[in-house]
Protein backbone atom coordinates (compact mmCIF):
# COMPACT_ATOMS: atom_id res chain seq x y z
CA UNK A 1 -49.21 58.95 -103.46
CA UNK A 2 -51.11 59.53 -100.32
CA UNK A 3 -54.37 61.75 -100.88
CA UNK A 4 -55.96 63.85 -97.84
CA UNK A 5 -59.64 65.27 -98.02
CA UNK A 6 -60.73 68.64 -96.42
CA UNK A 7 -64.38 70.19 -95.60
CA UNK A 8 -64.60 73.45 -93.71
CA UNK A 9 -65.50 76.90 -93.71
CA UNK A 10 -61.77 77.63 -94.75
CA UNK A 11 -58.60 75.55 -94.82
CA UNK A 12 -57.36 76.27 -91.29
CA UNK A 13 -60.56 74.65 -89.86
CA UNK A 14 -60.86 72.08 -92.18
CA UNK A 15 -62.13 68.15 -90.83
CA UNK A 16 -60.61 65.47 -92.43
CA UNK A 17 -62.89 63.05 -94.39
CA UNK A 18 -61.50 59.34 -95.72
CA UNK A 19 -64.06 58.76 -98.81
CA UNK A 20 -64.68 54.82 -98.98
CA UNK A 21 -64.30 53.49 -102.46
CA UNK A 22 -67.22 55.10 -104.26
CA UNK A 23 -65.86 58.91 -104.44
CA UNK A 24 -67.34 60.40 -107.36
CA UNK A 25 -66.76 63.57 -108.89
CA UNK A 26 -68.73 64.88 -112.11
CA UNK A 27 -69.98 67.88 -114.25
CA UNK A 28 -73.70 68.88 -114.04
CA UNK A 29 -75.23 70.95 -117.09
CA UNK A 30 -78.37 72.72 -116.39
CA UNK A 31 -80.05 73.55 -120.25
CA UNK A 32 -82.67 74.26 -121.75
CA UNK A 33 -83.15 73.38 -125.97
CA UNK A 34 -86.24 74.01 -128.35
CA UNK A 35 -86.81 73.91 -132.01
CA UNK A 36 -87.85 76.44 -134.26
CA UNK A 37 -90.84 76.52 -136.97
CA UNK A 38 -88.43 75.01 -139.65
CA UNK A 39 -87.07 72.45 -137.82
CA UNK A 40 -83.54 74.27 -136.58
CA UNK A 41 -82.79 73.35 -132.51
CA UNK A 42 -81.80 76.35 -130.24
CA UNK A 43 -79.77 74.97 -126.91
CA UNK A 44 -79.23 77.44 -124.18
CA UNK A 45 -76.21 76.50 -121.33
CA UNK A 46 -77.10 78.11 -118.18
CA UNK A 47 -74.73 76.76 -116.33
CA UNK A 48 -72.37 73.97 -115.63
CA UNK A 49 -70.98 72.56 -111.83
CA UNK A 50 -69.65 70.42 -110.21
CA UNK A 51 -71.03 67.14 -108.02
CA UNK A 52 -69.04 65.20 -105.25
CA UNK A 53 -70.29 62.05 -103.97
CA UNK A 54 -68.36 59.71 -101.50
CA UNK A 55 -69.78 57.39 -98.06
CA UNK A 56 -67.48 58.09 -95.65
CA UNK A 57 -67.21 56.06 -91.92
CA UNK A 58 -65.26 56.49 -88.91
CA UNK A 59 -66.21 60.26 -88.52
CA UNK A 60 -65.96 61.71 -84.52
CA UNK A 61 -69.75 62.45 -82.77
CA UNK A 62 -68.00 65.93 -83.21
CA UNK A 63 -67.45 66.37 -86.53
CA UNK A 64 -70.33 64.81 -87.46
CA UNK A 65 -72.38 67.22 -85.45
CA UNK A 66 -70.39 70.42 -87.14
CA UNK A 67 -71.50 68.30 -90.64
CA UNK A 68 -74.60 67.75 -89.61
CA UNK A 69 -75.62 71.79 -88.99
CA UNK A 70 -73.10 72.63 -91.90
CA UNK A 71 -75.92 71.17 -94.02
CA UNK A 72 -79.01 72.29 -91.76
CA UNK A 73 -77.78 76.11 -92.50
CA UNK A 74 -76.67 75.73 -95.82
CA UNK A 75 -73.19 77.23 -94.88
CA UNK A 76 -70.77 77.75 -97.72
CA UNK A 77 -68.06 75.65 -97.66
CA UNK A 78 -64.51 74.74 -99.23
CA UNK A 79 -63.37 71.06 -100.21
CA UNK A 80 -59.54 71.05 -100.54
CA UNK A 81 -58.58 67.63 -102.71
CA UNK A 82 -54.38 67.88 -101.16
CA UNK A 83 -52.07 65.12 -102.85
CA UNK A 84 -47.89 64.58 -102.53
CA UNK A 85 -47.61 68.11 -105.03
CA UNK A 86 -50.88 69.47 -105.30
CA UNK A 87 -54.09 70.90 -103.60
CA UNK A 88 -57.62 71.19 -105.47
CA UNK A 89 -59.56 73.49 -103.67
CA UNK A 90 -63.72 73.82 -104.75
CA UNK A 91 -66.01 76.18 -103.13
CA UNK A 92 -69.02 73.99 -102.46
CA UNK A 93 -71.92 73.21 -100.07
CA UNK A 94 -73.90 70.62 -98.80
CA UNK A 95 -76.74 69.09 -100.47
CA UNK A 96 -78.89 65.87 -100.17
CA UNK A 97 -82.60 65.03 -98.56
CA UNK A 98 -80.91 64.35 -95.27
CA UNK A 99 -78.21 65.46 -93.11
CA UNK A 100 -75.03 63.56 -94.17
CA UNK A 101 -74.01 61.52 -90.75
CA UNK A 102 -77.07 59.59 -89.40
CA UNK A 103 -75.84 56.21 -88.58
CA UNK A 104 -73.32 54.92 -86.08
CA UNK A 105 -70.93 51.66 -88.12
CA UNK A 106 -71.87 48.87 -85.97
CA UNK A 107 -71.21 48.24 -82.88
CA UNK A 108 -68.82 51.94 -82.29
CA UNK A 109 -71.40 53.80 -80.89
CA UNK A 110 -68.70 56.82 -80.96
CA UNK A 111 -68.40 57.54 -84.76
CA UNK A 112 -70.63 58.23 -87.73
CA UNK A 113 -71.04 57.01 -90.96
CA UNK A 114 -72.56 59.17 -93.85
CA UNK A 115 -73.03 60.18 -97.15
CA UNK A 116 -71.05 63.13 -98.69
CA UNK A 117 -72.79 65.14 -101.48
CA UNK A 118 -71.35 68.32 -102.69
CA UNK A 119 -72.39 70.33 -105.20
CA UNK A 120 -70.06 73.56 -106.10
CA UNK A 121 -71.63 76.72 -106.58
């Protein structure tokens, strides 16, 4: 079953991304919980969201550059998860301390290598 991964502003535009072996996706639960007087706990769900984490290499000085101001304007964006039969599409956008691709993989001086973190909204 071959697996393709798509970031964009919409599906059309989309740049392929090959997630090395760490690709994570989880549920985030934002709460808040207090007890009463008599002992009895109170739990308020605020929300709940979804995370995507994956390093990624061998990304063009273009793309990586269109990644790279994705995250410095906060754009919103779509990650389409396509397989053989299906397509998983979350609206997302990109989060982290830094901008994703920073790093060249030695010695190709012509691609990027990053850090993908998604968070859907």
């Amino acid at each position: 079953m071959s697996k393709t991964y798509l970031l964009g502003t919409n599906s059309a535009t989309g740049i392929v991304l090959i997630p090395e072996w760490d690709y994570s996706f989880g549920e985030e639960i934002s709460r808040s919980s207090f007890r009463t007087r008599n002992g009895r706990l109170f739990s308020y769900k605020w929300h709940d969201y979804n995370k995507i984490k994956f390093n990624t290499n061998w990304v063009t000085n273009s793309n990586a550059a269109i990644v790279n101001s994705w995250w410095d304007t906060q754009t919103k964006l779509i990650f389409i998860d396509i397989t053989d039969t299906t397509a998983t599409i979350t609206s997302c956008m990109l989060i982290g301390k830094e901008a994703p691709f920073r790093e060249h993989p030695e010695p190709y001086v012509e691609y990027f290598k990053g850090v993908i973190e998604l968070e859907e909204y």
